[in-house]
N, C-alpha and C. Protein backbone atom coordinates (compact mmCIF):
# COMPACT_ATOMS: atom_id res chain seq x y z
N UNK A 1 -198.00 96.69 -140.55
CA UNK A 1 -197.56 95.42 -141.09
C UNK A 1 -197.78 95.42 -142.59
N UNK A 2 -196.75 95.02 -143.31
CA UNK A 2 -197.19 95.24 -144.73
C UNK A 2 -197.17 93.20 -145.19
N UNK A 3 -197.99 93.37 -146.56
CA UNK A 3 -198.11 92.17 -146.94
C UNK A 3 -197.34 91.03 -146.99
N UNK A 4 -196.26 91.51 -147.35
CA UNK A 4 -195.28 89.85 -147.18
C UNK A 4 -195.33 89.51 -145.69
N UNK A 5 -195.50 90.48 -144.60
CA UNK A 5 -195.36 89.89 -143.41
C UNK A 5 -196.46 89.25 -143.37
N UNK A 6 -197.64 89.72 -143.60
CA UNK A 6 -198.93 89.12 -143.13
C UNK A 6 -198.89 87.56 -143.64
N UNK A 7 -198.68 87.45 -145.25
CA UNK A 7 -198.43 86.27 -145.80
C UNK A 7 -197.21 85.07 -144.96
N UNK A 8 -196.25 85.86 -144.19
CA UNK A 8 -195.47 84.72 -143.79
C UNK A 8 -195.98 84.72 -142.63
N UNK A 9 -196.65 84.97 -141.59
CA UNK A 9 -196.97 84.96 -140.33
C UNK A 9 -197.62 83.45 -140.17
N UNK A 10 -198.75 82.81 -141.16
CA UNK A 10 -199.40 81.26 -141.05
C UNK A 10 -198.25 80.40 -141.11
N UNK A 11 -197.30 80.89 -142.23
CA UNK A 11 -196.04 79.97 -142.36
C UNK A 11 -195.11 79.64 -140.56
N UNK A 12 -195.28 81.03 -140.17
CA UNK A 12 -194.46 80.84 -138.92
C UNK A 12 -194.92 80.35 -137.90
N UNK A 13 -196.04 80.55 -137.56
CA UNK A 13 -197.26 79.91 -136.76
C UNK A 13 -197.29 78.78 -136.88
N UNK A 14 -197.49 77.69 -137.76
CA UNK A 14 -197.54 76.41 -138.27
C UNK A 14 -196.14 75.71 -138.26
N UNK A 15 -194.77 76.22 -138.46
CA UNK A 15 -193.34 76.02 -137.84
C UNK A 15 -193.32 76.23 -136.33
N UNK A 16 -193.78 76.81 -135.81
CA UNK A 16 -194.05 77.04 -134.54
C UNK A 16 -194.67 75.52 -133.81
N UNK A 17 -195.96 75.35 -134.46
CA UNK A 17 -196.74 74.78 -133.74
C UNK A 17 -195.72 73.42 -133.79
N UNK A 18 -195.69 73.08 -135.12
CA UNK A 18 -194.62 72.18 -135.56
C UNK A 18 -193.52 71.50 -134.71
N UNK A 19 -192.93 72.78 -134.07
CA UNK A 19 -191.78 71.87 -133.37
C UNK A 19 -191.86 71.82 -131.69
N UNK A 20 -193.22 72.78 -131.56
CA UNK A 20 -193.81 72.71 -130.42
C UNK A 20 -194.43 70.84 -130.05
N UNK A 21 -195.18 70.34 -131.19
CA UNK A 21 -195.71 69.20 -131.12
C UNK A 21 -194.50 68.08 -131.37
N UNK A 22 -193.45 68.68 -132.23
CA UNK A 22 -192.08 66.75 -132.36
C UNK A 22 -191.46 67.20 -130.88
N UNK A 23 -191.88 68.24 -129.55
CA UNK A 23 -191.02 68.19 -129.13
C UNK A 23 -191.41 67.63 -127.48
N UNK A 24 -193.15 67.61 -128.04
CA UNK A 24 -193.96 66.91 -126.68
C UNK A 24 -193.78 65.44 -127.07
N UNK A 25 -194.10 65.27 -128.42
CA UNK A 25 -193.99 63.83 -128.96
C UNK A 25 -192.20 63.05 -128.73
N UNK A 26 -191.26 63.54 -128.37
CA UNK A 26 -190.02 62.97 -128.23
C UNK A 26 -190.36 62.94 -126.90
N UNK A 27 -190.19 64.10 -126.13
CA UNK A 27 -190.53 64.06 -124.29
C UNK A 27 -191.33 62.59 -124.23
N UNK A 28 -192.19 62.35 -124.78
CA UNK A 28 -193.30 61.29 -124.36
C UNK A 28 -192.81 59.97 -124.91
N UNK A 29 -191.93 59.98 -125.62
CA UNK A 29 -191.34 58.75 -126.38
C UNK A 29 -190.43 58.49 -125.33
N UNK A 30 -189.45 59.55 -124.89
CA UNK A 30 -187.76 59.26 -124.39
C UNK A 30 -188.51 58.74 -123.10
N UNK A 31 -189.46 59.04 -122.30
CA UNK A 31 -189.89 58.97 -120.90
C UNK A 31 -190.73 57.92 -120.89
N UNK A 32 -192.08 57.50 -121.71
CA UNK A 32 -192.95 56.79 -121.46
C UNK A 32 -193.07 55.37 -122.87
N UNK A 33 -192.12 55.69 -123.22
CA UNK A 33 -191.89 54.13 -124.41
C UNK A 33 -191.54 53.46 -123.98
N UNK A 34 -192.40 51.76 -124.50
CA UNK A 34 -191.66 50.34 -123.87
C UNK A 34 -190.62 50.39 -123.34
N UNK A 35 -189.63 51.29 -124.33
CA UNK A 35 -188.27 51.04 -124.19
C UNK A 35 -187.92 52.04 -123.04
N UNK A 36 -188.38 52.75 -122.62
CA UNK A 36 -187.63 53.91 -121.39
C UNK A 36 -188.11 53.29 -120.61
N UNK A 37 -189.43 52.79 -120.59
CA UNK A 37 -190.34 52.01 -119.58
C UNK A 37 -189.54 51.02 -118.42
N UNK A 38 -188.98 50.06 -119.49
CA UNK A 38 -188.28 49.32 -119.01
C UNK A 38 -186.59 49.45 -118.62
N UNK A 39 -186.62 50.50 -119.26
CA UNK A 39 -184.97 51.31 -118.68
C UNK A 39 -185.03 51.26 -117.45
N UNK A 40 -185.79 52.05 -116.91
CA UNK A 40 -186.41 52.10 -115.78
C UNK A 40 -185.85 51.19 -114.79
N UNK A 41 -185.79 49.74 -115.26
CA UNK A 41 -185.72 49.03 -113.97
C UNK A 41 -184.54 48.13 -114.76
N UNK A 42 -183.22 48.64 -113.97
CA UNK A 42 -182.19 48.32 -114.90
C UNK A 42 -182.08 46.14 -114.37
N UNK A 43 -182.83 46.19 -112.99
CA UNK A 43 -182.52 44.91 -112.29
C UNK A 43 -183.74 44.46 -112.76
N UNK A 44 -183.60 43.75 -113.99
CA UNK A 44 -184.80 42.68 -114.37
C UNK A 44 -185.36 41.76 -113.37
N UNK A 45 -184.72 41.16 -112.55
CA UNK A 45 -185.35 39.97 -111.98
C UNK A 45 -185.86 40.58 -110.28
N UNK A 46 -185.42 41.71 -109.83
CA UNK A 46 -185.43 42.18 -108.72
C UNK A 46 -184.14 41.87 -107.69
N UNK A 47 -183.54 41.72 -108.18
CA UNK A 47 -182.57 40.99 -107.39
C UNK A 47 -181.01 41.20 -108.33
N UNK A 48 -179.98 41.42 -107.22
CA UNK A 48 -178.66 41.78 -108.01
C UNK A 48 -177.86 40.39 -108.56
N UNK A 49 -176.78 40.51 -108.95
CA UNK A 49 -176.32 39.55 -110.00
C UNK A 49 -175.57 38.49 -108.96
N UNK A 50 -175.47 39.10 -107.74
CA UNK A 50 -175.26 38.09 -106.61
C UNK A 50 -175.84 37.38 -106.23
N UNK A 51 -176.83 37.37 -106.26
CA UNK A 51 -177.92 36.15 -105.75
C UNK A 51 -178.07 35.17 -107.27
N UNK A 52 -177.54 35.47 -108.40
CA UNK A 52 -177.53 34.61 -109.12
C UNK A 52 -176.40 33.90 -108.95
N UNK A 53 -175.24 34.17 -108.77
CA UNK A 53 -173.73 33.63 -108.56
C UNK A 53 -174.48 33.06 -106.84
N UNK A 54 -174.16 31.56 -106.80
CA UNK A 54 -174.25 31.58 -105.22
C UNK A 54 -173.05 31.17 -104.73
N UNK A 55 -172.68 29.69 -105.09
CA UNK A 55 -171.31 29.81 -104.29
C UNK A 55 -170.37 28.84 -105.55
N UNK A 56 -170.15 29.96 -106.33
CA UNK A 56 -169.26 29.76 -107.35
C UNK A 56 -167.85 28.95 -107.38
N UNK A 57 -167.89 27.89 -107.86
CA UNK A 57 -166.45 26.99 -108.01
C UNK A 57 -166.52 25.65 -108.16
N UNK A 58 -166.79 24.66 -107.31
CA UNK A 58 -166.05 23.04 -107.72
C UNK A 58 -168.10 22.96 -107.93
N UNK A 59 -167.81 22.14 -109.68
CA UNK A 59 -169.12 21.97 -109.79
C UNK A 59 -169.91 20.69 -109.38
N UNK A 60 -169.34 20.15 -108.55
CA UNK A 60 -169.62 19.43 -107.24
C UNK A 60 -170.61 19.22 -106.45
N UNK A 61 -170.17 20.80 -105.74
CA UNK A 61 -170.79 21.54 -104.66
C UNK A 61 -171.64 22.26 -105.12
N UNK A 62 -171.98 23.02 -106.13
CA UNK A 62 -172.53 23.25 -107.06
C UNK A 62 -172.98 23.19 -108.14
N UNK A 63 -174.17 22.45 -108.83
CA UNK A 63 -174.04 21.99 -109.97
C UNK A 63 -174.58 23.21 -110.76
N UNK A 64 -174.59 24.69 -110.84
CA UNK A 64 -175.32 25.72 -111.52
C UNK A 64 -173.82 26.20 -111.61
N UNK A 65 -172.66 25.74 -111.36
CA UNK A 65 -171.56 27.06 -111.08
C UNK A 65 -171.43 27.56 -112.87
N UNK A 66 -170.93 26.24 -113.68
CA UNK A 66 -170.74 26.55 -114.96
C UNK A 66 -172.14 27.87 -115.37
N UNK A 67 -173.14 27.64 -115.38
CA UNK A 67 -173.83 28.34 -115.62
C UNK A 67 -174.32 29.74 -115.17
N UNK A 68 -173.75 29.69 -113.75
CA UNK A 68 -173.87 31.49 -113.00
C UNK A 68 -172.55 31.51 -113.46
N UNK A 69 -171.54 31.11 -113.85
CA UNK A 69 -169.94 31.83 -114.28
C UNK A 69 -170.68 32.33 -115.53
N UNK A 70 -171.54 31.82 -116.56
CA UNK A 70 -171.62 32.15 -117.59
C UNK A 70 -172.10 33.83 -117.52
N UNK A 71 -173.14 33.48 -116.64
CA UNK A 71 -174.45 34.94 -116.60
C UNK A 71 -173.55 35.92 -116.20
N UNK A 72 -172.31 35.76 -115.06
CA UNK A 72 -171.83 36.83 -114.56
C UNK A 72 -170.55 36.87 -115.33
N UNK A 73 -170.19 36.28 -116.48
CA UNK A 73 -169.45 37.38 -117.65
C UNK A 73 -170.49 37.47 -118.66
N UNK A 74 -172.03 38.12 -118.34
CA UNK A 74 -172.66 38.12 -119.36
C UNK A 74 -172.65 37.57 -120.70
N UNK A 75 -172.29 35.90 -121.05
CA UNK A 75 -172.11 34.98 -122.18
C UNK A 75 -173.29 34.06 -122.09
N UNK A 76 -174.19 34.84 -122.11
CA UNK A 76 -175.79 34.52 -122.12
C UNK A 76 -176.18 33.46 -123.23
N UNK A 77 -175.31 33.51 -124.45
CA UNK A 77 -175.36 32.22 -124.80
C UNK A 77 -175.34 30.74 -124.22
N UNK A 78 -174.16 31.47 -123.44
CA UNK A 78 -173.58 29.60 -122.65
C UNK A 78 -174.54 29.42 -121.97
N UNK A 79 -175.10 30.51 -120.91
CA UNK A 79 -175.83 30.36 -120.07
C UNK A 79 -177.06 29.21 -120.32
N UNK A 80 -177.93 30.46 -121.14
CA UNK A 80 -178.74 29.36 -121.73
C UNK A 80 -178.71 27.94 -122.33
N UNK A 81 -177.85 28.02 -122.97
CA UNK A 81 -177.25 26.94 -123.77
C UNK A 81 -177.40 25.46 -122.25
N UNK A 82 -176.54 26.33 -121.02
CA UNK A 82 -176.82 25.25 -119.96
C UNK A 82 -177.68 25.33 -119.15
N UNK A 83 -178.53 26.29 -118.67
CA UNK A 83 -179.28 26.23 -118.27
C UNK A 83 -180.98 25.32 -118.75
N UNK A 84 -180.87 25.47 -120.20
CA UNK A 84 -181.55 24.63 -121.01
C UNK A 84 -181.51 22.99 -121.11
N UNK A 85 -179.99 22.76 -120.66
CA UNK A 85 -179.82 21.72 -120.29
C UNK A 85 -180.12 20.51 -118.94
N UNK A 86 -180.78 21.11 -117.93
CA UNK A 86 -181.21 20.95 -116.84
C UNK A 86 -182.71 20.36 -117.22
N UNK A 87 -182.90 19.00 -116.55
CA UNK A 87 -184.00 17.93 -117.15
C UNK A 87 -185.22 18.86 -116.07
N UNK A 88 -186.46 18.41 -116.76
CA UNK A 88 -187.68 18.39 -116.10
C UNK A 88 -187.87 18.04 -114.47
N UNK A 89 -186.84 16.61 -114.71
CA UNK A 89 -187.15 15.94 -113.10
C UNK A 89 -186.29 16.34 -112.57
N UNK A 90 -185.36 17.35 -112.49
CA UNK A 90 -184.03 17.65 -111.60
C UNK A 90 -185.18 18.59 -110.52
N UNK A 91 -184.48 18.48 -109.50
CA UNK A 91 -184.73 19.23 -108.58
C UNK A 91 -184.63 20.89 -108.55
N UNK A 92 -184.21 20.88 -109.60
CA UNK A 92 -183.56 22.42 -109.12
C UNK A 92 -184.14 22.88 -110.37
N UNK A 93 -185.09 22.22 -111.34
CA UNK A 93 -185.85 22.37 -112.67
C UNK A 93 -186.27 24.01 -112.67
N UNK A 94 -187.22 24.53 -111.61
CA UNK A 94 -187.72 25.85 -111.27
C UNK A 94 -186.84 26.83 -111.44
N UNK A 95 -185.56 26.71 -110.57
CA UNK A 95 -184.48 27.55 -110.73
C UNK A 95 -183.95 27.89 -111.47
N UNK A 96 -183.53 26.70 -112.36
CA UNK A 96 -182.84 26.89 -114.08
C UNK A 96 -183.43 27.65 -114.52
N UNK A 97 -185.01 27.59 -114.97
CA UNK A 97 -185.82 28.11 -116.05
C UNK A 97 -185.90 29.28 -115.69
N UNK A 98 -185.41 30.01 -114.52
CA UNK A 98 -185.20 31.55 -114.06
C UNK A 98 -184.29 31.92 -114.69
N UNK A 99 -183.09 31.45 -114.38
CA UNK A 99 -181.93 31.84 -114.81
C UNK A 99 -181.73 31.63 -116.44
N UNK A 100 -182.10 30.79 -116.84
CA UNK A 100 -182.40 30.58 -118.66
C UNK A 100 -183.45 31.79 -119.05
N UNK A 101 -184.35 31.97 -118.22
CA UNK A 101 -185.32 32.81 -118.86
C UNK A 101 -184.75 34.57 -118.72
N UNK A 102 -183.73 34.39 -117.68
CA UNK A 102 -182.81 35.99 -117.72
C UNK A 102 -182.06 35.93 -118.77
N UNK A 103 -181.18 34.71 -119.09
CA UNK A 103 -180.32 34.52 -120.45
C UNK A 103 -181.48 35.40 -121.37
N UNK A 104 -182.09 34.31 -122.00
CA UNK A 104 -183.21 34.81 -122.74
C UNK A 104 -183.69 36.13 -122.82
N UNK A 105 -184.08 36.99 -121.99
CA UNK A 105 -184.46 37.59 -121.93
C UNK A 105 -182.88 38.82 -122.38
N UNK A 106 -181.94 38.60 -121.16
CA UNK A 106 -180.60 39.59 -122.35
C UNK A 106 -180.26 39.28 -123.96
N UNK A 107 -180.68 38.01 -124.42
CA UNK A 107 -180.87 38.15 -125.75
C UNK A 107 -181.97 38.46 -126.18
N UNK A 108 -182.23 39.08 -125.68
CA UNK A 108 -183.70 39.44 -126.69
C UNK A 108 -185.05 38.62 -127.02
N UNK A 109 -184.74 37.25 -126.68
CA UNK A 109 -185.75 36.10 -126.83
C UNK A 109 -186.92 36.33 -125.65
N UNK A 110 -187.52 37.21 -126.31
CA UNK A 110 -188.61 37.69 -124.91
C UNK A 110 -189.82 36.65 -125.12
N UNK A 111 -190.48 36.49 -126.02
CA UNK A 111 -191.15 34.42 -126.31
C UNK A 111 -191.23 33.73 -124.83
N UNK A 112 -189.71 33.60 -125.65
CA UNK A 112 -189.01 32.28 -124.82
C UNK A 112 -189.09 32.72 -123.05
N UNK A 113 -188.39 34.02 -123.18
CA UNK A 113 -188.14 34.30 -121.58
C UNK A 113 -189.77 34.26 -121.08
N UNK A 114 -190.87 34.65 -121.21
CA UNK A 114 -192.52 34.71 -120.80
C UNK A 114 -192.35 33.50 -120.54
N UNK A 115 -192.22 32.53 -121.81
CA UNK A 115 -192.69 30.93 -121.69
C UNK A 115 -191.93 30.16 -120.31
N UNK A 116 -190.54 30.62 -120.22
CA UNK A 116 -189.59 29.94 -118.66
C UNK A 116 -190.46 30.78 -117.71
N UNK A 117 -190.66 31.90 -117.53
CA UNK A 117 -190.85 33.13 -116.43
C UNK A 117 -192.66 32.05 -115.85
N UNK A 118 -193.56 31.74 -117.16
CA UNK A 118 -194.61 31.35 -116.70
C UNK A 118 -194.88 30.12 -116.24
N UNK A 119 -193.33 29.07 -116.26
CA UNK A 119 -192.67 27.82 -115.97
C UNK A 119 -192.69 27.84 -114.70
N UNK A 120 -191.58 29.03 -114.21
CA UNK A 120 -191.18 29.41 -112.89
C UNK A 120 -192.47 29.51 -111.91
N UNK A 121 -193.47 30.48 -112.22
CA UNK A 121 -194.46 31.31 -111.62
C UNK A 121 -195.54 29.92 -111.32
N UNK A 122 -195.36 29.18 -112.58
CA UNK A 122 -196.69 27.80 -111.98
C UNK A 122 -195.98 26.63 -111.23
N UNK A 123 -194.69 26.60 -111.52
CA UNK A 123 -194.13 25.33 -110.67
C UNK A 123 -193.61 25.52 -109.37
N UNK A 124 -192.75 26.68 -109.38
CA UNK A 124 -191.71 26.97 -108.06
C UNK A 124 -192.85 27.30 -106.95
N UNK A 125 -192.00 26.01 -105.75
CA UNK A 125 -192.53 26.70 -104.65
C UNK A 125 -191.92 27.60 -103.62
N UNK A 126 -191.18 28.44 -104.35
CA UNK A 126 -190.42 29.06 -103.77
C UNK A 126 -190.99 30.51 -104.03
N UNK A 127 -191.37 31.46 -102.82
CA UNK A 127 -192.49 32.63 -103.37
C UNK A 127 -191.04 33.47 -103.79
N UNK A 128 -190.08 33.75 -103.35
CA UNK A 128 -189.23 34.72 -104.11
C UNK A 128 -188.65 34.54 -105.67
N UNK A 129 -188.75 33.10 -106.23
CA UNK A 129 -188.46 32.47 -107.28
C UNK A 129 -189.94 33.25 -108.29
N UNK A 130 -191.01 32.95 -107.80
CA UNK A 130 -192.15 33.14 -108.55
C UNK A 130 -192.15 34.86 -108.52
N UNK A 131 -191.49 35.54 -107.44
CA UNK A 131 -192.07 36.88 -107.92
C UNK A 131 -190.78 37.48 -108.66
N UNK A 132 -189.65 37.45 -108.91
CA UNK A 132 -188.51 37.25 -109.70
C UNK A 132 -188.77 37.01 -110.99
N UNK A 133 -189.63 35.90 -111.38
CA UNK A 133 -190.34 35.17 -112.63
C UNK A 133 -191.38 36.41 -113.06
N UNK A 134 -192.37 36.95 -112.23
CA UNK A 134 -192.95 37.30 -112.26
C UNK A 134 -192.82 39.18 -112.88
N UNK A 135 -191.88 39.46 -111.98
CA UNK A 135 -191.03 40.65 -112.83
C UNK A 135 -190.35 40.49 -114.06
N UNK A 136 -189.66 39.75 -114.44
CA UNK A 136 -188.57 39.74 -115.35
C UNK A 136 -189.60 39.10 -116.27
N UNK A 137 -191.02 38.66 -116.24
CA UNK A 137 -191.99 38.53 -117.14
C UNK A 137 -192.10 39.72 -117.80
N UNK A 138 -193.12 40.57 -116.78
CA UNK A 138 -193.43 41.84 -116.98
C UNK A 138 -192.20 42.96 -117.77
N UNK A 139 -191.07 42.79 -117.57
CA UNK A 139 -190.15 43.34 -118.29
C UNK A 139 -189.99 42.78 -119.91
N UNK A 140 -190.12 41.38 -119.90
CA UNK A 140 -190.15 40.90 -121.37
C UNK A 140 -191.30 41.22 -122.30
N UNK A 141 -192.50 41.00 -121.46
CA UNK A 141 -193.39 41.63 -122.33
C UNK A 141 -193.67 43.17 -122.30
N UNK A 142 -193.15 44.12 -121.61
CA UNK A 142 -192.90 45.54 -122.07
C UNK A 142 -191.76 46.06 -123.39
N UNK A 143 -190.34 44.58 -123.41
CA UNK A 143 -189.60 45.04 -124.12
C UNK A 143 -190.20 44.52 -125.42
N UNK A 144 -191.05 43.73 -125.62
CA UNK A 144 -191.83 43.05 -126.55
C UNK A 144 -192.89 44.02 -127.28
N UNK A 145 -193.74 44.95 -126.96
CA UNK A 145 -194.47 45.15 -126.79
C UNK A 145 -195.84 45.10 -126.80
N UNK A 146 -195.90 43.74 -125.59
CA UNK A 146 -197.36 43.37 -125.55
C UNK A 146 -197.48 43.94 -123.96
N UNK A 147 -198.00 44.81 -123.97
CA UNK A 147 -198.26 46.00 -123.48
C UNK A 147 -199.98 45.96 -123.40
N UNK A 148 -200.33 45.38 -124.43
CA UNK A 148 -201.60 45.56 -124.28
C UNK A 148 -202.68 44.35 -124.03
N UNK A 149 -201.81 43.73 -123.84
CA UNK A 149 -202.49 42.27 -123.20
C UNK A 149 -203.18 42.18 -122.12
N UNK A 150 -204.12 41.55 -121.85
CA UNK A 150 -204.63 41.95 -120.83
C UNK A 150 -203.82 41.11 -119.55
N UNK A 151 -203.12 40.40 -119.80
CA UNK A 151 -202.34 39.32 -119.07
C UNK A 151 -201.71 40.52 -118.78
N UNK A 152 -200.42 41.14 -119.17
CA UNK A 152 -199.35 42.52 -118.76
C UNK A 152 -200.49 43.43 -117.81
N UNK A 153 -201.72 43.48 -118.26
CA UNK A 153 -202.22 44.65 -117.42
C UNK A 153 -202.83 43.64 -115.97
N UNK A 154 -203.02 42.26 -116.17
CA UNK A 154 -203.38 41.76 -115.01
C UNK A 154 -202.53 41.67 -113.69
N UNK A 155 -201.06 41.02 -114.72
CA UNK A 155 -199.73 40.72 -114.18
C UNK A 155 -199.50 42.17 -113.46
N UNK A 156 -199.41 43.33 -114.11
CA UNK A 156 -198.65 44.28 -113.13
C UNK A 156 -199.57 45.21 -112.35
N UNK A 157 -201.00 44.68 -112.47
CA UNK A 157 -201.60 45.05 -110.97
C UNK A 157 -201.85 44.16 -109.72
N UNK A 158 -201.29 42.28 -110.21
CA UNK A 158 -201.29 41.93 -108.94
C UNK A 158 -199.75 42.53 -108.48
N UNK A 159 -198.88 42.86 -108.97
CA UNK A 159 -197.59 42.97 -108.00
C UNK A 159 -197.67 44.40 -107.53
N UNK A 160 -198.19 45.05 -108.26
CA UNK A 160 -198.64 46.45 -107.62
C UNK A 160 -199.44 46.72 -106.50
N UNK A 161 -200.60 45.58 -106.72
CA UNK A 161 -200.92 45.43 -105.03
C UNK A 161 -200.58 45.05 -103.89
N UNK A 162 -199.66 43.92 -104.06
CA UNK A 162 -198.85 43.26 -103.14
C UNK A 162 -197.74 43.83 -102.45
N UNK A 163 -198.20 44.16 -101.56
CA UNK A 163 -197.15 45.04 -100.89
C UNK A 163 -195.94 44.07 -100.43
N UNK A 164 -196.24 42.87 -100.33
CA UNK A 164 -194.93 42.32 -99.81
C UNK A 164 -194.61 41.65 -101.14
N UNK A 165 -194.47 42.34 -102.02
CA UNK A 165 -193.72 41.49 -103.74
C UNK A 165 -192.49 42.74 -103.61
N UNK A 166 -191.45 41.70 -103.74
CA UNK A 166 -189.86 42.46 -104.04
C UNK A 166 -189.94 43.78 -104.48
N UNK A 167 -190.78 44.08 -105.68
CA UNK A 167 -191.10 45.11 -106.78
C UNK A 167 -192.44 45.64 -106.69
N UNK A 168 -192.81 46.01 -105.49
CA UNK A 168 -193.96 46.80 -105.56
C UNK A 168 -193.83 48.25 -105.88
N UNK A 169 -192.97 48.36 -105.22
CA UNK A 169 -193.00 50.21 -105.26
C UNK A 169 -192.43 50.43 -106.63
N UNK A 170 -191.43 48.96 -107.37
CA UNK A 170 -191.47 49.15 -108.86
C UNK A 170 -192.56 49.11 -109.93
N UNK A 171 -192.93 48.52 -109.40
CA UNK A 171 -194.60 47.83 -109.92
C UNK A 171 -195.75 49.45 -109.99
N UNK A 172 -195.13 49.98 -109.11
CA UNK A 172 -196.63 50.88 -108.70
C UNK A 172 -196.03 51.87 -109.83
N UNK A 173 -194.76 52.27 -109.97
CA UNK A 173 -194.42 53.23 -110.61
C UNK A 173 -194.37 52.99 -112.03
N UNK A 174 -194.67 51.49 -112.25
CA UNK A 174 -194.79 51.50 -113.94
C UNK A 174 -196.22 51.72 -113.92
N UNK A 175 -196.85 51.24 -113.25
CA UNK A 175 -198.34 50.98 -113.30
C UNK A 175 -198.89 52.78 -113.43
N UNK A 176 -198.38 53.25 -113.13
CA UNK A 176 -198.59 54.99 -112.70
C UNK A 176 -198.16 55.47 -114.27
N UNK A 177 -197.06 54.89 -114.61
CA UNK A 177 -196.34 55.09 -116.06
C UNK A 177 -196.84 54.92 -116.77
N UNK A 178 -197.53 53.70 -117.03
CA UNK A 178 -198.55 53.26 -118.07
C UNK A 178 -199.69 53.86 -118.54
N UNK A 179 -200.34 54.53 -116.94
CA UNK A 179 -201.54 55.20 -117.13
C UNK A 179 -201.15 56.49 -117.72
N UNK A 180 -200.19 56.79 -117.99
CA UNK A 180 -199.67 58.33 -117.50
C UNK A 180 -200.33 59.35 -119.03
N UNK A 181 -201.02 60.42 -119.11
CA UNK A 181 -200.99 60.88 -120.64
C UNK A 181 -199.94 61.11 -121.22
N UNK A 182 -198.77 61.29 -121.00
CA UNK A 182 -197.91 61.83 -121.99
C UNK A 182 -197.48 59.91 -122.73
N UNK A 183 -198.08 58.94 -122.44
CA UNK A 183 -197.60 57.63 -123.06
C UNK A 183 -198.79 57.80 -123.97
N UNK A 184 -200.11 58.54 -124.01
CA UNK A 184 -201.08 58.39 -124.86
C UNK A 184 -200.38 59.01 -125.81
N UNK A 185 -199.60 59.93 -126.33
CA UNK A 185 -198.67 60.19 -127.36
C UNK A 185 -197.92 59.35 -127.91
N UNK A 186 -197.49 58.32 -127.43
CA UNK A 186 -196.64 57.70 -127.83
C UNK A 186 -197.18 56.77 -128.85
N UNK A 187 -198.50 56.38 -128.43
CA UNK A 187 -199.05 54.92 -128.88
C UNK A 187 -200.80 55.75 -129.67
């Protein structure tokens, strides 16, 4: 080996190590970031876009129709816009603030969506309403990233235990995600 090699060998070693480490550090970003995190579970609320549409047409018979027409051409403005509109004392108060807090939550107003989701979870007595609330929480504050709250870490080990919550076996696999080392890279 003559000298210039010896001299470039640290150089190559250190390029080496280099793209050895941006390339564990992307793996651990693309897989275990808020944002893949929550890729993950493309059905925010646990439930498909049918059970939000229920029986769409004379708003009559329905007084949510204007507002599930909205969600299901994704115009999450309107949505909210009417779903927001639904008083305290209406009967169906619990329900709205689900469906406003999914608006919310496809705009990005993750705040807002926690603040309806923790509406839902203390008022509704409806247990599929509250664990719906209860997911599409946990999704807002991952896309948020309060991640480190101890509320997010409380929230997604009761649904992780609960074997009869919609999203357990979703629950278990973020909860597994979270712990996971390649997210200690990330953060």
């Amino acid at each position: 080996m003559n000298q210039s090699s010896k001299s470039r060998l640290p150089l190559f070693l250190f390029i080496g190590f280099a793209i050895i480490l941006a390339t564990l550090i992307w793996f651990a970003y693309s897989n275990y970031s808020n944002t893949a995190l929550g890729d993950l579970s493309p059905n925010k609320m646990g439930f498909d876009g049918k059970d939000i549409v229920r029986s769409i047409g004379d708003e009559v018979k329905d007084p949510f129709a204007k507002g599930a027409i909205a969600l299901t051409n994704k115009d999450y403005t309107a949505a909210a816009t009417f779903f927001e509109s639904i008083p305290d004392t209406s009967s169906s108060y619990t329900q709205a603030r689900l469906y406003l807090a999914y608006a919310q939550y496809e705009l990005q107003a993750f705040d807002k969506t926690i603040a309806n989701t923790k509406i839902v979870i203390d008022q509704s007595a409806k247990a599929s309403s509250k664990q719906k609330a209860e997911w599409l929480q946990l999704q807002a504050m991952l896309a948020s990233g309060a991640t480190e709250d101890t509320e997010f870490d409380q929230l997604l080990d009761r649904i992780a235990a609960n074997e009869k919550h919609t999203v357990h076996k979703e629950a278990g696999a973020l909860k597994q995600s979270m712990n996971s080392f390649w997210r200690g890279l990330v953060f």
